[in-house]
C-alpha atoms as a PDB file:
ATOM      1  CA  UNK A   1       0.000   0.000   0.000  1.00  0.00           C
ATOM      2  CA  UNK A   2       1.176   3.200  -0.735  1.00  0.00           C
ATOM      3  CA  UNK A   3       2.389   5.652   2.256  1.00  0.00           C
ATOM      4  CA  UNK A   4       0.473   8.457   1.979  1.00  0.00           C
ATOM      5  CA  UNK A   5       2.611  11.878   2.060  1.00  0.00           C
ATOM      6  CA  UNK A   6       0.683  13.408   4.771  1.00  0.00           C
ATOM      7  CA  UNK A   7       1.622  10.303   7.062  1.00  0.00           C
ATOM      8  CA  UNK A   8       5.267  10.633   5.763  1.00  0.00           C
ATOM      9  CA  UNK A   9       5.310  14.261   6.619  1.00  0.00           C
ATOM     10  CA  UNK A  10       4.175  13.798   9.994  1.00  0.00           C
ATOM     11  CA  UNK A  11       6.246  11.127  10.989  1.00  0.00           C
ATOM     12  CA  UNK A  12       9.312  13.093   9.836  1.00  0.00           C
ATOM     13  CA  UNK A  13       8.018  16.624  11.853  1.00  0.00           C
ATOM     14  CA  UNK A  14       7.073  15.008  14.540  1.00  0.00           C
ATOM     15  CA  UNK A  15      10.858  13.579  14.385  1.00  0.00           C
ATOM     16  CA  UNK A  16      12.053  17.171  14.515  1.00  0.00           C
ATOM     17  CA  UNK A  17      13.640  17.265  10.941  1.00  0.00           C
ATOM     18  CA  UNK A  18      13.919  20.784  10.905  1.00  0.00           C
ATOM     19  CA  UNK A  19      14.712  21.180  14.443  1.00  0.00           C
ATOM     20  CA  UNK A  20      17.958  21.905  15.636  1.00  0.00           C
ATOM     21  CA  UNK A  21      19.830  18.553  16.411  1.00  0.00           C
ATOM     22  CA  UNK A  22      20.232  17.815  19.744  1.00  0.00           C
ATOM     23  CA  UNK A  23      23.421  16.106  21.345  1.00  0.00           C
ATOM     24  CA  UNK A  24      22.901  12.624  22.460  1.00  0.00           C
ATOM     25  CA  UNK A  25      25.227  10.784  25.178  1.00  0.00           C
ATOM     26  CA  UNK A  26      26.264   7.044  25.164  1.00  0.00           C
ATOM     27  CA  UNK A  27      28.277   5.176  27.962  1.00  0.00           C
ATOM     28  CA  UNK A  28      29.446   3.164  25.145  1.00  0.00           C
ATOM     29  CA  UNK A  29      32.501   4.635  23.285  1.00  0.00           C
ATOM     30  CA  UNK A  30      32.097   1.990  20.281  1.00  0.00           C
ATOM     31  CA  UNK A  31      27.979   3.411  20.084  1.00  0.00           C
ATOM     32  CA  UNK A  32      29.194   7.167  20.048  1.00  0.00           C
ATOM     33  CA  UNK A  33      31.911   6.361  17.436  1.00  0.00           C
ATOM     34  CA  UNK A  34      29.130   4.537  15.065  1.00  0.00           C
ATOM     35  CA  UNK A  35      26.658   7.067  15.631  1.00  0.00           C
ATOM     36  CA  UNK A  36      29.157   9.658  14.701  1.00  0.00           C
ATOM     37  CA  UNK A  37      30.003   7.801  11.434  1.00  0.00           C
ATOM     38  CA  UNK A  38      26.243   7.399  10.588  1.00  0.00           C
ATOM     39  CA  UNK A  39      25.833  11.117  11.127  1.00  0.00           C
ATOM     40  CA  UNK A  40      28.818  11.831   8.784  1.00  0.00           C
ATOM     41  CA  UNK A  41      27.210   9.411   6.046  1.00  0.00           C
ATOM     42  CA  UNK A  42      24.194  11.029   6.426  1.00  0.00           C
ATOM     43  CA  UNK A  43      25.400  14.301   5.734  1.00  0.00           C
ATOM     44  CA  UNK A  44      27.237  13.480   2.993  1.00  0.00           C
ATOM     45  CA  UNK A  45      24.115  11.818   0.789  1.00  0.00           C
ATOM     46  CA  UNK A  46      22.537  14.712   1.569  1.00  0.00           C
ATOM     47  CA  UNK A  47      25.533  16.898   0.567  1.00  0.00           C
ATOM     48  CA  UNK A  48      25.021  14.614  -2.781  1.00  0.00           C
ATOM     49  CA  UNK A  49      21.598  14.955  -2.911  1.00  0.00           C
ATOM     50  CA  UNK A  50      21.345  18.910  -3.324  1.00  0.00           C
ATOM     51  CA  UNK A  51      24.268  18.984  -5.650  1.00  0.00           C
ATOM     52  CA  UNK A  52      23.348  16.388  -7.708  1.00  0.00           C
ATOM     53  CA  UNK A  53      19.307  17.818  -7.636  1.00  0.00           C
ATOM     54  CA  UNK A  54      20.979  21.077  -9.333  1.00  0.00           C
ATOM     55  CA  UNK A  55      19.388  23.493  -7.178  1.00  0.00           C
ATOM     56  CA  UNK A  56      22.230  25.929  -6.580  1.00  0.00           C
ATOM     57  CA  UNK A  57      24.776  27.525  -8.496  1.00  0.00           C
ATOM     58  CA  UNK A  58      27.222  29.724  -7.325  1.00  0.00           C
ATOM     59  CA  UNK A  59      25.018  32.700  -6.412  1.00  0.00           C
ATOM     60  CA  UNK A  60      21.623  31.566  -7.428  1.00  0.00           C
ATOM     61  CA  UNK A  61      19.177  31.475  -4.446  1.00  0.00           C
ATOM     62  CA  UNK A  62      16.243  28.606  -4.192  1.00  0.00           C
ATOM     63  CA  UNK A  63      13.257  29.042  -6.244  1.00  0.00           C
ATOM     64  CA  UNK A  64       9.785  28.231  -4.952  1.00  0.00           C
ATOM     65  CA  UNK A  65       6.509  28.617  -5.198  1.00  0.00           C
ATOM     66  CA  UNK A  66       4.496  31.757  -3.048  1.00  0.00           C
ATOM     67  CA  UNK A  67       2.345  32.086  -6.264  1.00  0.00           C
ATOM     68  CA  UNK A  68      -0.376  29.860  -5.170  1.00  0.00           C
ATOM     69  CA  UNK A  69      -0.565  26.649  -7.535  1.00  0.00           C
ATOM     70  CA  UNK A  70      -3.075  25.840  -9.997  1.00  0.00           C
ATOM     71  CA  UNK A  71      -2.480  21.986 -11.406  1.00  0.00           C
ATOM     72  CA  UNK A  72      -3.882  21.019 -14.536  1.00  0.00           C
ATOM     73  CA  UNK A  73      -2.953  16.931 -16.088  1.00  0.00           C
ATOM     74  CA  UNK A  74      -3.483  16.655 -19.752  1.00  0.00           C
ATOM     75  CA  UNK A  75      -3.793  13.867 -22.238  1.00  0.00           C
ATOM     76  CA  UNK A  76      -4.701  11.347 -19.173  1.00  0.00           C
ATOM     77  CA  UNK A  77      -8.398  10.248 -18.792  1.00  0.00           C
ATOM     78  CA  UNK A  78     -10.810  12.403 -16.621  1.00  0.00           C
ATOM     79  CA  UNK A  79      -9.968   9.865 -13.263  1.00  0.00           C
ATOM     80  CA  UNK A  80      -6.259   9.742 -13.790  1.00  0.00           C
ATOM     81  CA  UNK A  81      -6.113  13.618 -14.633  1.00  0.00           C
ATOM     82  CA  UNK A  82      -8.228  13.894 -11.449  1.00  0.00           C
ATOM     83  CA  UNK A  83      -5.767  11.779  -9.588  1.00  0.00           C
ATOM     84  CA  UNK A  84      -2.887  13.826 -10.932  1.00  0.00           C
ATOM     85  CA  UNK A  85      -4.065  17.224  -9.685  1.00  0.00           C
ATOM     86  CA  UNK A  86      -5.024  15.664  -6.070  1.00  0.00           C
ATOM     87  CA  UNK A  87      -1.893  14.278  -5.872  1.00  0.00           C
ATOM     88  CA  UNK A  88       0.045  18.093  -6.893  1.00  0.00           C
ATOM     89  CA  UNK A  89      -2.218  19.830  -4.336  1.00  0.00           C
ATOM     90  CA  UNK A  90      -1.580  17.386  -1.318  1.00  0.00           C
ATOM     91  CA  UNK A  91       2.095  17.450  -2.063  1.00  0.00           C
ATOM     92  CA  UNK A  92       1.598  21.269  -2.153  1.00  0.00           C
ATOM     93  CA  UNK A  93       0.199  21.601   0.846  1.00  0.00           C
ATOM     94  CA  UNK A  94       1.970  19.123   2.868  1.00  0.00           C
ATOM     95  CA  UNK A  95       5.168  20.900   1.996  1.00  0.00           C
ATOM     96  CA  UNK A  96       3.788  24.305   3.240  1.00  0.00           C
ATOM     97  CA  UNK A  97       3.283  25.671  -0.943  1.00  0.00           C
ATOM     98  CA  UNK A  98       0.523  27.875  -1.669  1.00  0.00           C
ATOM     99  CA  UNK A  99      -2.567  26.395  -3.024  1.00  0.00           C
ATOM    100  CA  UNK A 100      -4.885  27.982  -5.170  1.00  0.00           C
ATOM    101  CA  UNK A 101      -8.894  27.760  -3.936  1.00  0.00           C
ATOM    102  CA  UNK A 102     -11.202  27.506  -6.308  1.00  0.00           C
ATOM    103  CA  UNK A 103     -11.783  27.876 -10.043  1.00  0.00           C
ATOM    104  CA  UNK A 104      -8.025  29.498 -10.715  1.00  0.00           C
ATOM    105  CA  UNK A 105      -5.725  29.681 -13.515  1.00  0.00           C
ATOM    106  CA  UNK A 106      -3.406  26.763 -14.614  1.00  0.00           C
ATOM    107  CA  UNK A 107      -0.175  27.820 -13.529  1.00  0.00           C
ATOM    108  CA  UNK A 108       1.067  23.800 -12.561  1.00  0.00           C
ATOM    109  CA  UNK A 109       1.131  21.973 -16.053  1.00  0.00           C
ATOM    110  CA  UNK A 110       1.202  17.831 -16.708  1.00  0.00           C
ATOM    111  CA  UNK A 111       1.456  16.435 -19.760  1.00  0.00           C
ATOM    112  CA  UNK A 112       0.893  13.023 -20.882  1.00  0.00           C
ATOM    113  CA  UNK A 113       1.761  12.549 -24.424  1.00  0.00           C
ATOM    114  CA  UNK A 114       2.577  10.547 -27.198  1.00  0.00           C
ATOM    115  CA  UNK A 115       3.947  13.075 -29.608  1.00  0.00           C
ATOM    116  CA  UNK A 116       7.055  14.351 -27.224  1.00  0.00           C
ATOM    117  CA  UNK A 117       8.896  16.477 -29.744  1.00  0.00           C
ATOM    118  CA  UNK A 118       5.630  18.063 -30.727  1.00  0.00           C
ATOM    119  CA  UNK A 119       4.408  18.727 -27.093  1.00  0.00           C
ATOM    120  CA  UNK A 120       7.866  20.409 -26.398  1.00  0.00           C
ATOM    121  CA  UNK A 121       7.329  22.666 -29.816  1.00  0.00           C
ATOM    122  CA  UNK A 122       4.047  23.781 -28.471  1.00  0.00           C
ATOM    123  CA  UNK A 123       5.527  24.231 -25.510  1.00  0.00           C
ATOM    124  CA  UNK A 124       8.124  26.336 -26.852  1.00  0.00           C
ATOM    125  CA  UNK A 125       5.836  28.137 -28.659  1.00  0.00           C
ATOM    126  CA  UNK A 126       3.335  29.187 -25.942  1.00  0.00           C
ATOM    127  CA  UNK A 127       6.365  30.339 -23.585  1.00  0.00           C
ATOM    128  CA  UNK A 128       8.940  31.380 -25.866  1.00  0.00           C
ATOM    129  CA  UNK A 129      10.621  33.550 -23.180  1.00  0.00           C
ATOM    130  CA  UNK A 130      11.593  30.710 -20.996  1.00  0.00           C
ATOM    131  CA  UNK A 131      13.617  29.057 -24.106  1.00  0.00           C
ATOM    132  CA  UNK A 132      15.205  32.320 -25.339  1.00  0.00           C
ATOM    133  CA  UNK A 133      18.806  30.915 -23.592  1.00  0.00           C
ATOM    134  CA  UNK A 134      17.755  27.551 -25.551  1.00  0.00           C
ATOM    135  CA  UNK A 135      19.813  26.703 -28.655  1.00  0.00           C
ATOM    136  CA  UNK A 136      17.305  26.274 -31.170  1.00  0.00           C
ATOM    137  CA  UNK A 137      17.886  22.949 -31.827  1.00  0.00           C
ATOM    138  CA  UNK A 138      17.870  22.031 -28.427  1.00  0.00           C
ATOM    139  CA  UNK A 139      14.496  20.529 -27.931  1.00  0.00           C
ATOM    140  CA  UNK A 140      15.260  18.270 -31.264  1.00  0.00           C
ATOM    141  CA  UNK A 141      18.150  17.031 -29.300  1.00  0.00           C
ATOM    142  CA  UNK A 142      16.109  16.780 -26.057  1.00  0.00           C
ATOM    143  CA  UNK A 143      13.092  14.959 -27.866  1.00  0.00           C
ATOM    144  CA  UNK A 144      15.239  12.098 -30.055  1.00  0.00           C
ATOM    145  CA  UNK A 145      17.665  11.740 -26.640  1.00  0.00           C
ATOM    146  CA  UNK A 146      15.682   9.099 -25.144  1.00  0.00           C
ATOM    147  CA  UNK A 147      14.156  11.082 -22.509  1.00  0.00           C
ATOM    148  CA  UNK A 148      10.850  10.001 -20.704  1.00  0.00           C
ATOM    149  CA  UNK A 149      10.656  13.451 -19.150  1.00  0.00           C
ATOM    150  CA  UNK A 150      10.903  17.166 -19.431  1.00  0.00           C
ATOM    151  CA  UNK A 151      10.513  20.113 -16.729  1.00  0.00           C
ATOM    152  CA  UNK A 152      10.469  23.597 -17.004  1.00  0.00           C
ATOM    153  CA  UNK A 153       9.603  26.185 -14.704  1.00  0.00           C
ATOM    154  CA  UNK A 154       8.800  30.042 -15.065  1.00  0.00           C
ATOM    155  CA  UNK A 155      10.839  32.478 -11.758  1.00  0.00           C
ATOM    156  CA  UNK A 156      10.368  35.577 -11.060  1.00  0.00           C
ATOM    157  CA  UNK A 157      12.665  37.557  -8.649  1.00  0.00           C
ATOM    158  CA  UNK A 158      16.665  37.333  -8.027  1.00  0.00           C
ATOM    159  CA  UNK A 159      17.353  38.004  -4.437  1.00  0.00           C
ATOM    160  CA  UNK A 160      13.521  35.808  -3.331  1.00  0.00           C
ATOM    161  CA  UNK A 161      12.777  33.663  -6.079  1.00  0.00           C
ATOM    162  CA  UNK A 162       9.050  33.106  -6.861  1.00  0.00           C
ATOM    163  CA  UNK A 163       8.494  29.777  -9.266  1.00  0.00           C
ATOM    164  CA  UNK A 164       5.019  31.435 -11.019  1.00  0.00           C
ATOM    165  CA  UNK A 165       4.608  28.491 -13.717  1.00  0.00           C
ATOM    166  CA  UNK A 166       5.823  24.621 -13.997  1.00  0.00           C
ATOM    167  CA  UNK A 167       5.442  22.378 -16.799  1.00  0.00           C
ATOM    168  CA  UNK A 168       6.055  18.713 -16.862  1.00  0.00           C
ATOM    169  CA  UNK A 169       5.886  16.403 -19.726  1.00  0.00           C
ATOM    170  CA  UNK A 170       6.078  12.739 -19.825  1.00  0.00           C
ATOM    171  CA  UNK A 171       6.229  10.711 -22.904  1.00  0.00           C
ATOM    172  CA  UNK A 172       3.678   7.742 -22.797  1.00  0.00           C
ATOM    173  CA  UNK A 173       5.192   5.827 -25.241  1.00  0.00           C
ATOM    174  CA  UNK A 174       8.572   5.242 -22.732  1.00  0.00           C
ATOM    175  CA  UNK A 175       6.600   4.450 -19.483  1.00  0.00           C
ATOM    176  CA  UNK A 176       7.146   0.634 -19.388  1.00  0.00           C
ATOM    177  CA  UNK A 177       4.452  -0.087 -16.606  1.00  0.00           C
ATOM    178  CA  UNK A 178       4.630   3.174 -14.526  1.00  0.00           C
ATOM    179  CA  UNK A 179       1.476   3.351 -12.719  1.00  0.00           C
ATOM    180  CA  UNK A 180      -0.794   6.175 -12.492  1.00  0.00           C
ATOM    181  CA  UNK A 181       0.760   6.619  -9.008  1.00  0.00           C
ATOM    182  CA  UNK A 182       3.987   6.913  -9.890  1.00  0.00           C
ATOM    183  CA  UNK A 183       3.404   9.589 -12.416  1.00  0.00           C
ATOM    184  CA  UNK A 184       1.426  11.367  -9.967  1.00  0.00           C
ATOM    185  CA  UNK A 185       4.131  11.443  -7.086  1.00  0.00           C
ATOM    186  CA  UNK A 186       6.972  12.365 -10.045  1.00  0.00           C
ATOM    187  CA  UNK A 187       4.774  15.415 -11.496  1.00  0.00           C
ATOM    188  CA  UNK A 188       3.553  16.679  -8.036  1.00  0.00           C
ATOM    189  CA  UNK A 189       7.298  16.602  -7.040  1.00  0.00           C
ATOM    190  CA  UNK A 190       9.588  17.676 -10.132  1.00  0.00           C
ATOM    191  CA  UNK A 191       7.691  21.101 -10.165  1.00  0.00           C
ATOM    192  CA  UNK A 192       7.960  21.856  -6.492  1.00  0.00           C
ATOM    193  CA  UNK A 193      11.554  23.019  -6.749  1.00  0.00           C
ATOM    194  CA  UNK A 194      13.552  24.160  -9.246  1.00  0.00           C
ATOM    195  CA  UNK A 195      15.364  20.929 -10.305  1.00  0.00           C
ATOM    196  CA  UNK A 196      17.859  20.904 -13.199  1.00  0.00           C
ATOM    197  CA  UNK A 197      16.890  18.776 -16.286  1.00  0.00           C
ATOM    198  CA  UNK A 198      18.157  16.393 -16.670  1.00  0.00           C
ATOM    199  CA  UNK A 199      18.148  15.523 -13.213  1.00  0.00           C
ATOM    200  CA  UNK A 200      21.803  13.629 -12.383  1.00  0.00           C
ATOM    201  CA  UNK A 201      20.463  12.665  -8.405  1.00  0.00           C
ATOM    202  CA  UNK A 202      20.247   9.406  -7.029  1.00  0.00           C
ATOM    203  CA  UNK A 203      18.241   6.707  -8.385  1.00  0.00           C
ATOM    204  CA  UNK A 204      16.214   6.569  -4.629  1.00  0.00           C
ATOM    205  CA  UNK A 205      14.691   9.395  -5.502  1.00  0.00           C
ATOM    206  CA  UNK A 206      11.608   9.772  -7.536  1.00  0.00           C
ATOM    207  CA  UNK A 207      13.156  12.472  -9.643  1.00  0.00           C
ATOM    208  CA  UNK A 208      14.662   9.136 -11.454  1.00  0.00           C
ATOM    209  CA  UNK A 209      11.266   7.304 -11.177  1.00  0.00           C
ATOM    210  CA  UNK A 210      11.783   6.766 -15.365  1.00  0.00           C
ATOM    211  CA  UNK A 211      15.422   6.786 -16.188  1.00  0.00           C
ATOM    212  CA  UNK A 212      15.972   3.407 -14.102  1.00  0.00           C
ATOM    213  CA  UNK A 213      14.205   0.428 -14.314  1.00  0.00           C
ATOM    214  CA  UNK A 214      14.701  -0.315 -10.491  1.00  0.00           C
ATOM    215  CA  UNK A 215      13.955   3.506  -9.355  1.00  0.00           C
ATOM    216  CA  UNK A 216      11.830   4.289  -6.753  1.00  0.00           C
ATOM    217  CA  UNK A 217       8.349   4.355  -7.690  1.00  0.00           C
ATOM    218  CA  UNK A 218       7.082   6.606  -5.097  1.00  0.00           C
ATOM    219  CA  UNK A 219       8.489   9.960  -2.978  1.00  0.00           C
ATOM    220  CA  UNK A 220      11.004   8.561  -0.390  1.00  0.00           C
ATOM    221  CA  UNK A 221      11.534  10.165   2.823  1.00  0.00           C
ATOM    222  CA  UNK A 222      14.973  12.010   1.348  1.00  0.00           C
ATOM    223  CA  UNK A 223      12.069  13.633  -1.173  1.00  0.00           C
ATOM    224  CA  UNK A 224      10.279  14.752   1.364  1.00  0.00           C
ATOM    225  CA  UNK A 225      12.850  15.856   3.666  1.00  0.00           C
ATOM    226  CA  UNK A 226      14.325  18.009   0.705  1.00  0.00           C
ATOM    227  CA  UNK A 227      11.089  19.885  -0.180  1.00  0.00           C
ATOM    228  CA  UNK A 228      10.445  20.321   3.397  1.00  0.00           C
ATOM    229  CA  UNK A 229      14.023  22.007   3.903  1.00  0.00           C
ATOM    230  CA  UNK A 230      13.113  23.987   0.952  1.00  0.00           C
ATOM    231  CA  UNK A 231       9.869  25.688   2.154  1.00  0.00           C
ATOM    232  CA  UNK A 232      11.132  26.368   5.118  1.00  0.00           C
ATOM    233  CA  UNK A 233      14.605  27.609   4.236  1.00  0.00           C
ATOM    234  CA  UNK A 234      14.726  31.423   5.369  1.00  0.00           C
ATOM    235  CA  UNK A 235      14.833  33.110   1.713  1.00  0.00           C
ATOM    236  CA  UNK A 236      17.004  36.260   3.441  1.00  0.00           C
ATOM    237  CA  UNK A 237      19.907  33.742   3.605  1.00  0.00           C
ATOM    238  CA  UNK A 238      22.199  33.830   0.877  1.00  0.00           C
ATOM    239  CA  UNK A 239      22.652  30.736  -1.317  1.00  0.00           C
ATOM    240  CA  UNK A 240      25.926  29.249   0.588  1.00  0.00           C
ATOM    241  CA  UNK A 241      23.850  29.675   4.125  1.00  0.00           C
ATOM    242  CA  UNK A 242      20.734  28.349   2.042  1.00  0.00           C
ATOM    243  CA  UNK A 243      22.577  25.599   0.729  1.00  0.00           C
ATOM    244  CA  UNK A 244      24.440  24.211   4.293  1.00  0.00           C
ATOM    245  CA  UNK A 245      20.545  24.667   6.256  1.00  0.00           C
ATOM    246  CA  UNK A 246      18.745  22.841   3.368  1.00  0.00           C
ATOM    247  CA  UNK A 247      21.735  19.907   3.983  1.00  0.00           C
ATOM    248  CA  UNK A 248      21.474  19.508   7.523  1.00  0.00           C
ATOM    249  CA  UNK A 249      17.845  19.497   7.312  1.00  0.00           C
ATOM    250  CA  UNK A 250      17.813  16.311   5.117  1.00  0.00           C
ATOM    251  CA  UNK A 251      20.433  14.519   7.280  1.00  0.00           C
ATOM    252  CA  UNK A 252      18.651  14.748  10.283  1.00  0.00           C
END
């Protein structure tokens, strides 16, 4: 049965994940040691994690969402597209992203197609500004590369960066047997954060949900420890400060 990300969520709060750690004692030298090393491991996957996830550069701050999200799945049938949307929205608000309330405008894109190059064009086409750093052969590239998935994301903003638009496309002619499910959990986390495409992190996280056969089919408790670092990362920080918090949140 699938773990339900409100569940996860709670479990890892109530653990005090984005608490401050607190020093434990041991009578036992040998458990200290260990403990020690397991806290050094620790960090260092999630050291991994955020490099690998692409979301810093050298000066470039998070990105996230404060414009409240709108999700909208096409090309799935009316339950699936249903499912989709849910899925975005609980993620959303689990996290601690804005939701929008009502009838609202699609700012939260999924696309399930089976004409990849051509949903990119249109894609392209419809927000030409976010390709204008795009070689314009690019998406040809991108589209006859292999690739079950493509992201984009709209930001506003340098010094607090606002994510105002997300698109995610998956090709359903490469899905070899992903469930509805695992779709849902990869679209209602890829567009979360601003992840770089393609993504080069771990295959335990969902992120690689269809680039390996024995990937994760579901968001893992790293997944949810990252976006939880992430909406609660103090946006006043620069990006090295923003980059160490957002570690030691995940390794707790």
């Amino acid at each position: 049965m699938r773990r339900t990300l409100v569940t996860l969520l709670s479990t890892l709060l109530a653990a005090g994940i984005a608490a401050p750690a607190v020093a434990q004692t041991s009578d036992s030298a040998e458990t200290a040691v260990s403990a020690a090393s397991e806290e050094e491991d620790r960090v260092a996957k999630a050291r991994a994690m955020v490099k690998q996830a692409g979301l810093f550069n050298e000066s470039r701050t998070l990105a996230r969402w404060t414009t409240p999200i709108c999700p909208k799945a096409y090309g799935f049938t009316d339950e699936q597209a249903n499912q989709v949307e849910a899925r975005v929205r609980e993620v959303a608000q689990a996290v601690g992203a804005p939701v929008a309330s009502g009838k609202c405008r699609a700012n939260y894109n999924v696309y399930l197609t089976s004409e990849f190059a051509r949903t990119l064009s249109g894609l392209r086409a419809t927000k030409k500004r976010l390709f204008d750093n795009m070689p314009i052969n690019r998406l040809e590239q991108i589209a006859n590369s292999g690739a079950s998935v493509f992201w984009l994301y709209d930001i506003k903003g340098e010094d607090r960066r606002d994510i105002t638009y997300a698109s995610v496309v998956i090709d359903r002619t490469t899905l070899a047997g992903k469930s509805i499910g695992t779709m849902s959990d990869f679209a209602a986390y890829v567009g979360m954060a601003e992840f770089a495409w393609p993504s080069g992190i771990s295959p335990e996280s969902i992120l690689q949900a269809f680039s390996y056969e024995q990937a994760t089919n579901q968001i893992t408790e790293w997944d949810a420890k990252l976006l939880i670092g992430i909406y609660r990362q103090n946006l006043a920080l620069d990006a090295r400060a923003q980059r160490e918090n957002l570690i030691s949140a995940i390794a707790r």
